[in-house]
C-alpha atoms as a PDB file:
ATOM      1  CA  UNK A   1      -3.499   6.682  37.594  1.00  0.00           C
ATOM      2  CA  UNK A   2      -2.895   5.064  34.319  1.00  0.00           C
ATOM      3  CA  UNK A   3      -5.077   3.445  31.580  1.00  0.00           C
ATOM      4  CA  UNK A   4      -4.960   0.182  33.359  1.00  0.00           C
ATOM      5  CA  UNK A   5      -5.733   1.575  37.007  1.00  0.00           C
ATOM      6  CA  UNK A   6      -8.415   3.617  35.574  1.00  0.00           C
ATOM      7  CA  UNK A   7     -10.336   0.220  34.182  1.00  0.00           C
ATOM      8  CA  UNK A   8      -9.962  -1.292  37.694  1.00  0.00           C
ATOM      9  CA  UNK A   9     -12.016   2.115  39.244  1.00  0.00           C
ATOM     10  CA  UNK A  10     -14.312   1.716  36.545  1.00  0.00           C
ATOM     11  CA  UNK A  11     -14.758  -1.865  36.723  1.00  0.00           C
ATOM     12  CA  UNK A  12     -15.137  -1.456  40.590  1.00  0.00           C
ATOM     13  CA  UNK A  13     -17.386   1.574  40.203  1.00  0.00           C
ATOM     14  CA  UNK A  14     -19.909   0.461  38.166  1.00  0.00           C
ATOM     15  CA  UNK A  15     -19.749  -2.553  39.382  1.00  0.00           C
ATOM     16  CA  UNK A  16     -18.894  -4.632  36.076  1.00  0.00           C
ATOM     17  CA  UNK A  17     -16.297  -7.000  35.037  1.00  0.00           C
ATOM     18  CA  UNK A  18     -12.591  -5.255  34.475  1.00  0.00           C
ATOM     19  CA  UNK A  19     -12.654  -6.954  31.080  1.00  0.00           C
ATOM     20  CA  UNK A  20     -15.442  -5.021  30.450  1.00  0.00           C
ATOM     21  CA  UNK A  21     -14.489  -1.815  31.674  1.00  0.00           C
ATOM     22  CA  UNK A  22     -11.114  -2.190  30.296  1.00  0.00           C
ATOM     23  CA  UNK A  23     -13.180  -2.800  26.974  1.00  0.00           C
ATOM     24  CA  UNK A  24     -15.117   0.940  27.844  1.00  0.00           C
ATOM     25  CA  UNK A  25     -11.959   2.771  28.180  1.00  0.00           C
ATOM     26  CA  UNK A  26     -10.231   1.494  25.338  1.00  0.00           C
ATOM     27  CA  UNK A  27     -13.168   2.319  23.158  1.00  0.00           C
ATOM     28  CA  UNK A  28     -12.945   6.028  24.497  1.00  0.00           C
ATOM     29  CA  UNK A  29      -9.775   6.829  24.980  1.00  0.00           C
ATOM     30  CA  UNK A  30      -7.396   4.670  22.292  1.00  0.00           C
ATOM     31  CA  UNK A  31      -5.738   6.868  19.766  1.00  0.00           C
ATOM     32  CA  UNK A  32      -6.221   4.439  17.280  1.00  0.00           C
ATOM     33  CA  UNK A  33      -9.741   3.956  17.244  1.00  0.00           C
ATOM     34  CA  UNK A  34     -11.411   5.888  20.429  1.00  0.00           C
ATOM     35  CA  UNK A  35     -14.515   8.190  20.093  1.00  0.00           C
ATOM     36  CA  UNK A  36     -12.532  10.983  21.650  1.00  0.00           C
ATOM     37  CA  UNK A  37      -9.549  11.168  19.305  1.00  0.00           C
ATOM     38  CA  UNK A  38     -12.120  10.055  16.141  1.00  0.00           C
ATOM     39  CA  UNK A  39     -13.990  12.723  16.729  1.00  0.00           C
ATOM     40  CA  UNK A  40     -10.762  15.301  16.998  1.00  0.00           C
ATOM     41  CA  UNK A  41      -9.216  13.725  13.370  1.00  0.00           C
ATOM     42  CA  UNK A  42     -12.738  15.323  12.387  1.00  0.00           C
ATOM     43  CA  UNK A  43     -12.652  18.476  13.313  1.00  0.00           C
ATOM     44  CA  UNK A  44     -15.372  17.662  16.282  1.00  0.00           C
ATOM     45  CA  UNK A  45     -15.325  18.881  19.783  1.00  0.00           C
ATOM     46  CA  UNK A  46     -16.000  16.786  22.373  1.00  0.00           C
ATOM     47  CA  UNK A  47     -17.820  18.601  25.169  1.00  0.00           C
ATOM     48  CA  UNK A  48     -18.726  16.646  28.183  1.00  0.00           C
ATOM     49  CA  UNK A  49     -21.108  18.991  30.923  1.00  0.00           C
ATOM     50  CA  UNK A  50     -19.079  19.429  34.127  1.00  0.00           C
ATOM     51  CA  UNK A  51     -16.008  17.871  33.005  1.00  0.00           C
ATOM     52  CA  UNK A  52     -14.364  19.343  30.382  1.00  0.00           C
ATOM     53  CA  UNK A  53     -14.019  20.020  27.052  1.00  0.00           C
ATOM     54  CA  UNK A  54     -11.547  17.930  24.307  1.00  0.00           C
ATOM     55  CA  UNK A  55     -10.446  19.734  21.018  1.00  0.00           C
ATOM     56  CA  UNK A  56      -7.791  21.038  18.627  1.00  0.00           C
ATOM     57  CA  UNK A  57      -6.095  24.166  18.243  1.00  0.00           C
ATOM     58  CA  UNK A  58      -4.045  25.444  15.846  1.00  0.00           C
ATOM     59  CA  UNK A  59      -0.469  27.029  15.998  1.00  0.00           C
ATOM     60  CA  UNK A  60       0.722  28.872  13.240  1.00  0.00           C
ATOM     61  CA  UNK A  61       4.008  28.464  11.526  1.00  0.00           C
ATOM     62  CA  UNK A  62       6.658  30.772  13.379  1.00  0.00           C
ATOM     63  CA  UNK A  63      11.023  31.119  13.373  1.00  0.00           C
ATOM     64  CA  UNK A  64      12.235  29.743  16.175  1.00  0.00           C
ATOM     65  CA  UNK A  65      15.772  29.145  17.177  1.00  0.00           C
ATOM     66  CA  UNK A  66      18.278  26.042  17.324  1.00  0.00           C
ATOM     67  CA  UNK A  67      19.162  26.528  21.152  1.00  0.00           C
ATOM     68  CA  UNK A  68      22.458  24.353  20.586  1.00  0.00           C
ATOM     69  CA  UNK A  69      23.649  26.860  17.592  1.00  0.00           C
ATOM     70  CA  UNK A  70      21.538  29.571  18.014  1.00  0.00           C
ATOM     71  CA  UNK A  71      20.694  29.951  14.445  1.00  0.00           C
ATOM     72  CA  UNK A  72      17.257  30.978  13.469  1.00  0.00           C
ATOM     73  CA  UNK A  73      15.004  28.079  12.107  1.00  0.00           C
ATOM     74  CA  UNK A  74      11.394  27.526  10.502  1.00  0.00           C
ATOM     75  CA  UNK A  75       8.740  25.797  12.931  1.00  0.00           C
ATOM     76  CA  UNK A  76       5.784  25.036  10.026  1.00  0.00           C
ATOM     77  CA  UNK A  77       1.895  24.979  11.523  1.00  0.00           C
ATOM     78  CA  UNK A  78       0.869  22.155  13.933  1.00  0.00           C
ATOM     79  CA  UNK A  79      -2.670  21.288  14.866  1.00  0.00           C
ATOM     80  CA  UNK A  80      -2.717  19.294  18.713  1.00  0.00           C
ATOM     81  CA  UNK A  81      -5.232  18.199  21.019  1.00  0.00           C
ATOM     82  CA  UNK A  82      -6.000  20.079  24.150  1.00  0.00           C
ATOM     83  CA  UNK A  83      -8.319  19.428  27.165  1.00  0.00           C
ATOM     84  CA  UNK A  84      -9.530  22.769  28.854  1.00  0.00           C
ATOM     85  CA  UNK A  85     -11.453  21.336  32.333  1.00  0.00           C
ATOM     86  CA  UNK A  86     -15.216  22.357  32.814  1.00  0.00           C
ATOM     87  CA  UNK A  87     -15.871  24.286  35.917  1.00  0.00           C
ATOM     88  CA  UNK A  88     -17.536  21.702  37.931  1.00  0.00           C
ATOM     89  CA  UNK A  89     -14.475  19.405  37.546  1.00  0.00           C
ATOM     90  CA  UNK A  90     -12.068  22.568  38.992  1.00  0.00           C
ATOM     91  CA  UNK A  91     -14.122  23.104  42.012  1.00  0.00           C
ATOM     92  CA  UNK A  92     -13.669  19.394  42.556  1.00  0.00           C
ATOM     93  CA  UNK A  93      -9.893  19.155  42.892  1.00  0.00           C
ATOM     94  CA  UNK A  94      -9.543  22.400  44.741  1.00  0.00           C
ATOM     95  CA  UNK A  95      -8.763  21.742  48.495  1.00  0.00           C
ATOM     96  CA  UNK A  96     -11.699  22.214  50.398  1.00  0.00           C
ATOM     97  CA  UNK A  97     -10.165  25.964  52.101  1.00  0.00           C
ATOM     98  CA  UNK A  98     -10.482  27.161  48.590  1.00  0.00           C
ATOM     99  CA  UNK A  99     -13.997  26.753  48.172  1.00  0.00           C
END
């Protein structure tokens, strides 16, 4: 499902118009601009009950290796964004003999 399919469920959902729900996602999601990454570029967690839980972890700096040469190379720190699902949301998508 992409950004576009996921405004059409919404829209459908919810029972509002897609330009509206297209409108919703954008104002959540957008890198840019969206609550969820605004509130990352803070330093925030965003925890949502039964879903999951949005925020950013840092990796230190490390040597890695060129894999074409082989020769040993300096990786500096990196801070990403990383999603780790809530426990209702697992026991959703596991197949029903699993539960």
């Amino acid at each position: 499902m992409n950004k576009s399919e996921l405004a059409q469920a919404l829209a459908t959902k919810a029972d509002i118009s897609k330009a509206d729900a297209q409108k919703a996602v954008d104002a959540i999601f957008s890198p840019e601009d969206g609550v969820i990454p605004d509130a990352l570029r803070q330093g925030d967690r965003v925890q949502i009950t039964g879903f999951g839980t949005f925020e950013t972890r840092e990796r230190k700096a490390r040597t890695g290796r060129n894999p074409r040469t082989g020769l040993e190379i300096r990786i500096g720190p990196t801070t990403s964004a990383s999603f780790r699902p809530g426990k209702a949301l697992k026991d959703a998508v596991k197949p029903a003999s699993q539960r």
